[in-house]
Each structure stands twice: as structure tokens, then as C-alpha cells.
Protein backbone atom coordinates (compact mmCIF):
# COMPACT_ATOMS: atom_id res chain seq x y z
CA UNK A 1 -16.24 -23.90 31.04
CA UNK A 2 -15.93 -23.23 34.67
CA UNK A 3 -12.92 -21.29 35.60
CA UNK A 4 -11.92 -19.72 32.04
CA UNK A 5 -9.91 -16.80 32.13
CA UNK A 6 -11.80 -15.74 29.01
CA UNK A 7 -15.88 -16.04 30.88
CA UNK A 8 -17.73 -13.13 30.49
CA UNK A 9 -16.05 -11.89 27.14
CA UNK A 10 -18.01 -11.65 23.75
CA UNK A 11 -18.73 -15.48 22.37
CA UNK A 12 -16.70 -14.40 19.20
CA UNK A 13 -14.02 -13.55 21.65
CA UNK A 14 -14.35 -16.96 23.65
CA UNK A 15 -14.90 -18.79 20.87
CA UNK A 16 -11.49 -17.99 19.13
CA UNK A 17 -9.27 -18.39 22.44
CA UNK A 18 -11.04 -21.94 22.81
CA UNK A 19 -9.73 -22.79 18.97
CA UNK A 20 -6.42 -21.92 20.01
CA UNK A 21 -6.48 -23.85 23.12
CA UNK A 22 -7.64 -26.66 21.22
CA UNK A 23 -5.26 -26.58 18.28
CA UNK A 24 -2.32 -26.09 21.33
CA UNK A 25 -3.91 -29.61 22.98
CA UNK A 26 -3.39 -31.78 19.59
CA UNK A 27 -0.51 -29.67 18.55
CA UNK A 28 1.15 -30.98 22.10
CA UNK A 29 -0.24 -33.91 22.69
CA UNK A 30 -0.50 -35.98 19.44
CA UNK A 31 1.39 -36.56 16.45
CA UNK A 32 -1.26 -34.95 14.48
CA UNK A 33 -0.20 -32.55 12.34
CA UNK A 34 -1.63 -28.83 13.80
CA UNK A 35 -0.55 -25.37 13.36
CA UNK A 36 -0.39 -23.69 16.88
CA UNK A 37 -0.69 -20.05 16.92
CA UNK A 38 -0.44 -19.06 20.09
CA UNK A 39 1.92 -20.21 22.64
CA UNK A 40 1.05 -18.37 26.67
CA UNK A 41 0.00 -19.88 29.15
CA UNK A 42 -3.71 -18.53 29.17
CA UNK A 43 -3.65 -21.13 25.63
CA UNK A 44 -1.90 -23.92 27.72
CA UNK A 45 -4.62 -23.82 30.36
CA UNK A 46 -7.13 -24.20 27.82
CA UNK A 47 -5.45 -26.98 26.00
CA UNK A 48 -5.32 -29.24 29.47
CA UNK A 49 -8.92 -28.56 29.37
CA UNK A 50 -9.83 -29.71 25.88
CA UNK A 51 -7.16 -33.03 26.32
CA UNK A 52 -9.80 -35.50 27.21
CA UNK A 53 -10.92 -34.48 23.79
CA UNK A 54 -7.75 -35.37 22.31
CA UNK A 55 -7.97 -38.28 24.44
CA UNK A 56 -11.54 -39.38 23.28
CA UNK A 57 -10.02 -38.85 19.14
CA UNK A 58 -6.28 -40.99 19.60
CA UNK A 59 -8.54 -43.76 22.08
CA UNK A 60 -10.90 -44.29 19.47
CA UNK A 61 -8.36 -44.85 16.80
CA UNK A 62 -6.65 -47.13 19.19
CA UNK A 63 -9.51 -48.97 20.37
CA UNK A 64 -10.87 -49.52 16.68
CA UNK A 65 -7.47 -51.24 16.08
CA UNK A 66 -7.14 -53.28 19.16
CA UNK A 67 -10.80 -54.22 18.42
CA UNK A 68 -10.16 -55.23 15.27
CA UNK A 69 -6.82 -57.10 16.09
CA UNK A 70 -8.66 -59.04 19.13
CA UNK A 71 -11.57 -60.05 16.46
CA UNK A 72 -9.29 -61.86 14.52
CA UNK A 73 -6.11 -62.84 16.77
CA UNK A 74 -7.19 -62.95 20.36
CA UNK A 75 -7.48 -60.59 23.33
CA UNK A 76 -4.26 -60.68 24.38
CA UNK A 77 -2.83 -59.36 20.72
CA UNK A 78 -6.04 -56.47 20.90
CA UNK A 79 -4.52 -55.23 24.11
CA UNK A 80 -1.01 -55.58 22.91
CA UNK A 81 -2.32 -53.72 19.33
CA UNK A 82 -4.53 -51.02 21.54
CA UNK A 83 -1.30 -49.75 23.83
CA UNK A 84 1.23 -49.65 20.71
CA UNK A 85 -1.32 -47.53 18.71
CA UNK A 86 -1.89 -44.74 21.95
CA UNK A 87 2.04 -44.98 22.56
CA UNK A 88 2.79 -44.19 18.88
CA UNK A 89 -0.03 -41.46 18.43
CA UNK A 90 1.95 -39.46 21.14
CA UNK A 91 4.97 -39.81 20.58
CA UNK A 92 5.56 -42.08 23.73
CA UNK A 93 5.35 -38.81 25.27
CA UNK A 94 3.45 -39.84 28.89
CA UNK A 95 5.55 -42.90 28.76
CA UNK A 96 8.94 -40.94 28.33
CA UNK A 97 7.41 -38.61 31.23
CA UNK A 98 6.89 -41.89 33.78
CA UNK A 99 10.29 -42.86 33.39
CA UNK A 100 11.78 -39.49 33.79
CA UNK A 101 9.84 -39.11 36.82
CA UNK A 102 10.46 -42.66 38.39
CA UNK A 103 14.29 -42.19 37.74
CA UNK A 104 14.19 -38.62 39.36
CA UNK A 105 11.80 -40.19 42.15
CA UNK A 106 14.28 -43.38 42.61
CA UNK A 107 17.36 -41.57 43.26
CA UNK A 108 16.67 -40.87 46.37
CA UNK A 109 18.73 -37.52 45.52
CA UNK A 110 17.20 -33.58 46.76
CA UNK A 111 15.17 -31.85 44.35
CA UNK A 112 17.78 -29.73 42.16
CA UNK A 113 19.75 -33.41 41.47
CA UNK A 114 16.42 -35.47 40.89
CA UNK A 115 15.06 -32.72 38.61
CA UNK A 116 18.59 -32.76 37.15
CA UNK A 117 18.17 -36.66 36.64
CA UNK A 118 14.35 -36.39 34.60
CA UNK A 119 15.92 -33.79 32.53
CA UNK A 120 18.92 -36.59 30.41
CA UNK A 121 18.20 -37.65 27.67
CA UNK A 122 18.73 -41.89 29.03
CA UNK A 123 16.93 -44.05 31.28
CA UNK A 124 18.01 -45.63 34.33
CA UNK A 125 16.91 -48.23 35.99
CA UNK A 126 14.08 -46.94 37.50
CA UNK A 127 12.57 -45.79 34.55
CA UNK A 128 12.99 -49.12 33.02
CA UNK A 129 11.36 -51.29 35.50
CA UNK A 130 8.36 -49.05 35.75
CA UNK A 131 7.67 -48.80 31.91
CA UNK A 132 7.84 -52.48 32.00
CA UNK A 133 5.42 -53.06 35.08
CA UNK A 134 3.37 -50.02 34.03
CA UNK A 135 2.66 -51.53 30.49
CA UNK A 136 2.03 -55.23 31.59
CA UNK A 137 -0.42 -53.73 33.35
CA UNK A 138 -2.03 -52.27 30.64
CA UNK A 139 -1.67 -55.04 28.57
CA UNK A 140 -3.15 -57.51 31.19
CA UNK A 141 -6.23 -54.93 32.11
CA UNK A 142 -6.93 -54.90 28.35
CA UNK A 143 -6.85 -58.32 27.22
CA UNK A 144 -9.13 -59.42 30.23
CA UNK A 145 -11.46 -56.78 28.63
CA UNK A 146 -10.89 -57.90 25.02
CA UNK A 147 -11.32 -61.52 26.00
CA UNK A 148 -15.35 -61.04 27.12
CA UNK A 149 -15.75 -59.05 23.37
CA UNK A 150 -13.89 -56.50 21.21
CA UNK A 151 -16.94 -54.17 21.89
CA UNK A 152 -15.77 -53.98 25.87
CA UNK A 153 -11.85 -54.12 25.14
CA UNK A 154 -12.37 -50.93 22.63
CA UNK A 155 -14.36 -49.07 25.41
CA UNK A 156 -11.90 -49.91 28.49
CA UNK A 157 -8.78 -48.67 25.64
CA UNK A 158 -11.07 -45.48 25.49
CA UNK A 159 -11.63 -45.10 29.52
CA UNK A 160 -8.05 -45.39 30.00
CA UNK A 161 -6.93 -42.62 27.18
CA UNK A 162 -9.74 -40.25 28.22
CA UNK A 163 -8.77 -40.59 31.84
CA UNK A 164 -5.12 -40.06 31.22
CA UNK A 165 -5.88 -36.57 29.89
CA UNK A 166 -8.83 -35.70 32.34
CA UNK A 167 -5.71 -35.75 35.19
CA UNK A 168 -3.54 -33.30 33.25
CA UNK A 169 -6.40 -30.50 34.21
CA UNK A 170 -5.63 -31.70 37.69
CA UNK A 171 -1.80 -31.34 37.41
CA UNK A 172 -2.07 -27.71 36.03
CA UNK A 173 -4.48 -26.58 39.16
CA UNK A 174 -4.04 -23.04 40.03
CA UNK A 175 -2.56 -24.08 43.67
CA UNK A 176 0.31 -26.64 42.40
CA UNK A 177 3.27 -24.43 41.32
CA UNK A 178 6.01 -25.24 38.76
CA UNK A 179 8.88 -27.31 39.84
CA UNK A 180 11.09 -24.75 37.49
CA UNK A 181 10.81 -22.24 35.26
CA UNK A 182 10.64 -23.37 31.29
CA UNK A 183 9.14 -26.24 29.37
CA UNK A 184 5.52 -26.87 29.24
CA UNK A 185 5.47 -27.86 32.99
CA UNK A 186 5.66 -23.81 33.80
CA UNK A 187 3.71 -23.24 30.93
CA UNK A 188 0.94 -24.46 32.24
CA UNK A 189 1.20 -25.01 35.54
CA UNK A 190 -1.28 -22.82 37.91
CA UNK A 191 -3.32 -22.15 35.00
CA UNK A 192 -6.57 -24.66 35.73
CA UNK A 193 -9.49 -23.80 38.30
CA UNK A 194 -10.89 -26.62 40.47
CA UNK A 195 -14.23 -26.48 38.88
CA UNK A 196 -13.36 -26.42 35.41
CA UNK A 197 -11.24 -29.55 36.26
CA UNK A 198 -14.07 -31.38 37.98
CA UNK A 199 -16.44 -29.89 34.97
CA UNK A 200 -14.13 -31.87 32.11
CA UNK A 201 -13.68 -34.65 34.47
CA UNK A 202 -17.58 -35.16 35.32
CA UNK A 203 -18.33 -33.96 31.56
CA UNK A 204 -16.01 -37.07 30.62
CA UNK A 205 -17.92 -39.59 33.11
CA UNK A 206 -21.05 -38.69 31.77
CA UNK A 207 -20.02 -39.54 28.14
CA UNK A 208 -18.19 -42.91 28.82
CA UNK A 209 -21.72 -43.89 31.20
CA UNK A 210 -23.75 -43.03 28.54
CA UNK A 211 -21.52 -45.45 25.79
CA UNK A 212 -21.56 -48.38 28.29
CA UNK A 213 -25.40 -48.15 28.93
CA UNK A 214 -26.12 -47.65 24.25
CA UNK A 215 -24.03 -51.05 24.34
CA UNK A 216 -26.20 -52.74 26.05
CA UNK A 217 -24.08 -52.99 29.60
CA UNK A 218 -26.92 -52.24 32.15
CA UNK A 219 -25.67 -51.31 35.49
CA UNK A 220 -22.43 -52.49 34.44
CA UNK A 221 -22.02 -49.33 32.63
CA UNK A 222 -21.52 -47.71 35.89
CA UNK A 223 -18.25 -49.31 36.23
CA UNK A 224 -16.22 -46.41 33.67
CA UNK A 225 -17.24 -43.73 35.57
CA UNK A 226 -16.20 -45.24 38.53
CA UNK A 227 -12.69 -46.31 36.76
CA UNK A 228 -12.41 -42.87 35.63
CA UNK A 229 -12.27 -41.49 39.36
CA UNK A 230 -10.12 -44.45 40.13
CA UNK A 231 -7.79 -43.23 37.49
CA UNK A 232 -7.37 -39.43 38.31
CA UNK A 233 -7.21 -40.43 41.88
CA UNK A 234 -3.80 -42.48 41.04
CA UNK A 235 -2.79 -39.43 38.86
CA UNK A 236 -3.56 -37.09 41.67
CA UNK A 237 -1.24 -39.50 44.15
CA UNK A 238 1.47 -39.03 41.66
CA UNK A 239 1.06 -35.50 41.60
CA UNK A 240 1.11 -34.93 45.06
CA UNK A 241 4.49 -37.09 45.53
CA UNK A 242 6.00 -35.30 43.10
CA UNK A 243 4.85 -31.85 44.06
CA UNK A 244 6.26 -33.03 47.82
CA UNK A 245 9.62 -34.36 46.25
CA UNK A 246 10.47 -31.34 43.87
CA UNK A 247 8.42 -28.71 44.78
CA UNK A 248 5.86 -28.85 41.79
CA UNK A 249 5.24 -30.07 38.66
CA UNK A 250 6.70 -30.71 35.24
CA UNK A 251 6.18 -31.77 31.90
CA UNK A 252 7.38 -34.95 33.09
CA UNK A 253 4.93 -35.12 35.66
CA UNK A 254 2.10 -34.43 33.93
CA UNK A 255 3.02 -36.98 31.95
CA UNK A 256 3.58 -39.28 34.42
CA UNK A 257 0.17 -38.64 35.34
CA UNK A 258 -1.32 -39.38 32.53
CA UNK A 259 0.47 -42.77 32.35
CA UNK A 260 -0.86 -43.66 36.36
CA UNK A 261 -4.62 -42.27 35.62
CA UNK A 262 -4.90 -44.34 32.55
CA UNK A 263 -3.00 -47.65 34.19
CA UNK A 264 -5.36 -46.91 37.08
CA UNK A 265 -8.63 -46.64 35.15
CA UNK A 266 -8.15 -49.98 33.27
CA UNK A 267 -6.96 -52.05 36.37
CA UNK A 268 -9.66 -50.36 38.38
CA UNK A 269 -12.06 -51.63 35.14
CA UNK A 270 -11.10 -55.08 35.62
CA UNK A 271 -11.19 -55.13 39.30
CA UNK A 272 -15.04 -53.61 38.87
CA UNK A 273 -15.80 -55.72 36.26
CA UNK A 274 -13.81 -58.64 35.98
């Protein structure tokens, strides 16, 4: 990929460093059960790489459920179904992240004190209100989708997840520093170059094109693309208030991120395609 620290070294070489950066991405970011042997932050650049993958694997499981739910119950149950599933299959991690970051963000407090504020353990009010708008959202974007077939409600659930982990690559860009030294946020912060995050992101496009044009969806199938650059443009908006707030970025940022670039994708989705 574009930008790996590991290019030009032999493939058996590459090829192990890529495992580890893989294992590190589903080690991190699901509840899946993988041993993680190497924690540096050459690995953590490599896992934001590979997390559209992980993306693609906990969005399918959630989209086959929400299908399946929306087939028997109704759209609106799919979407509700589709958003439990991704929540549970990480932990709540990105959603735990948005709050954090709206409470930090709503205080109104300097950096050290709203930095102070994301790291507690509660939720304020903040935090609260934007979970609850962020996931109506969801739920809304997806049952419009589920309502016109399961088929397009499963592939919007998939847009969203894949796009939510496309925009960590763009949190972790080698000119967006850490906000403070320790937790994942420095981990992996600085570690991503601009073309290997526009290679995973295009690279991710491409694939979710090519599923809406083998169902059948025409020139509609141009529409998740689209949603996906909708998506990590919202992300990239969060990151950039954030980074101007506190100075850089955090694990609660990136989660954050992923939370906007997913909410964005599947709004954006039903805005495109009704």
C-alpha cells in the first residue's frame, strides 16, 4: 500500500508486518477474539489501514441480521437490529468515543480541562444528547433503506461500517499530532501517509460500486461511493475541530470519527437515493 513504512523490504518481510497490522486492527477494533503480537506504532499504522477490512467483516454480519430482521418484521426493526449488532461487535467503542468527545467539545473549557473531561469514566450531557441524535439518525437512514428491500438496507449498513473505518486512516495522517502522550490516540497518531489513506479509501469505493452495480442498481450504484466521500468528509470535519480544540487527536476522536463518517455515509445515502 502507498505510504508503508515497510515498501521496498522482502515480500516475506512485508507480508508478516501486514499480519500483524491486521491481527492489531480486529484485536482493537472488534470483539473478536485475536492474539496481538506486536504493539508499536509502525503495527498501529498498519491496523488503521486494514480497518475498512474489519469494517467490511462486522458490516456484513450486521447487515445479514438487519436484513434478515427487516424480511420478517419491517424496516424500521432491520435498522434498529443492524445498529445494535455493529454497536455490540465493538464494544460500543466509536460510540463511547462520540460522547467523550462531545462532552470534552461542550464544555466550553481549554484543552488540558476538556481532555480532562473525555478521559471519566461518566457521561454528561453532551454526550447523551449526541448518542441519542447520532443514533436516530442511523436508525432513520437505515430503515428508509430497509423499507425499498432488505438487499439495499444490508448494503447502506455495510457503506456506513466500511466508511467509519476508512476515516480512522485519515485521523492517524502523518501531519495531525497527538493531543497527549498514551492510549492508542499517540499510538497511532502521525503514523498514516496521504496516499495510502486515499488508496484504502478509493480501494473501498471501488468495492461498494462494484456490489451496488452485481445487484442490479444501475447508475444508482454510484450513490455509495459518493456516500462514502460524504462520510469521511464529516469524519474529517470532526477531526479538524478537534485537532483545533485540543491540539490533536485521541482515541476518542478517532472514534468519534468513525461514528460521524458512518452517520454521514447513510444520511448522505438517503439524501442520494431516497
Amino acid at each position: 500500500m502507498t505510504g508503508d513504512p515497510s515498501a521496498g523490504e522482502p515480500w516475506g518481510t512485508q507480508g508478516a508486518r501486514g499480519a500483524h497490522g491486521l491481527r492489531f486492527a480486529f484485536g482493537t477494533l472488534s470483539v473478536l477474539r485475536v492474539r496481538v503480537d506486536r504493539w508499536d506504532r509502525a503495527t498501529g499504522g498498519r491496523a488503521m489501514l486494514w480497518a475498512p477490512l474489519v469494517g467490511a467483516v462486522l458490516g456484513t454480519a450486521a447487515a445479514g441480521t438487519g436484513a434478515l430482521v427487516a424480511w420478517r418484521a419491517g424496516g424500521l426493526l432491520g435498522a434498529v437490529a443492524a445498529v445494535s449488532v455493529l454497536a455490540g461487535l465493538t464494544r460500543g467503542l466509536h460510540l463511547d468515543g462520540l460522547a467523550d468527545v462531545a462532552d470534552g467539545l461542550g464544555s466550553g473549557k481549554p484543552a488540558e480541562d476538556a481532555l480532562r473531561i473525555m478521559k471519566q469514566s461518566d457521561i454528561g450531557p453532551f454526550g447523551v444528547l449526541t448518542l441519542v441524535l447520532v443514533l436516530l439518525a442511523q436508525v432513520a437512514a437505515l430503515a428508509g433503506a430497509f423499507a425499498q428491500s432488505p438487499g439495499r438496507g444490508a448494503l447502506a449498513v455495510l457503506t456506513g461500517a466500511v466508511t467509519g473505518r476508512c476515516a480512522l486512516a485519515w485521523g492517524c495522517l502523518r501531519s495531525v499530532p497527538p493531543a497527549r502522550p498514551g492510549g492508542l490516540g499517540a499510538m497511532v497518531a502521525s503514523t498514516v501517509a496521504p496516499g495510502a489513506a486515499v488508496g484504502v479509501s478509493a480501494g473501498a469505493a471501488v468495492l461498494l460500486a462494484a456490489l451496488a452495480a452485481g445487484a442490479g442498481y444501475g447508475w444508482g450504484a454510484l450513490g455509495y461511493p459518493v456516500a462514502l466521500v460524504v462520510g469521511v468528509l464529516c469524519g474529517w470535519g470532526v477531526l479538524r475541530r478537534c485537532v483545533g480544540r485540543l491540539g490533536g487527536v485521541t482515541g476518542d476522536v478517532l472514534g468519534a470519527m468513525a461514528e460521524a463518517a458512518g452517520t454521514g455515509a447513510v444520511v448522505g445515502l438517503a439524501l442520494v437515493l431516497g
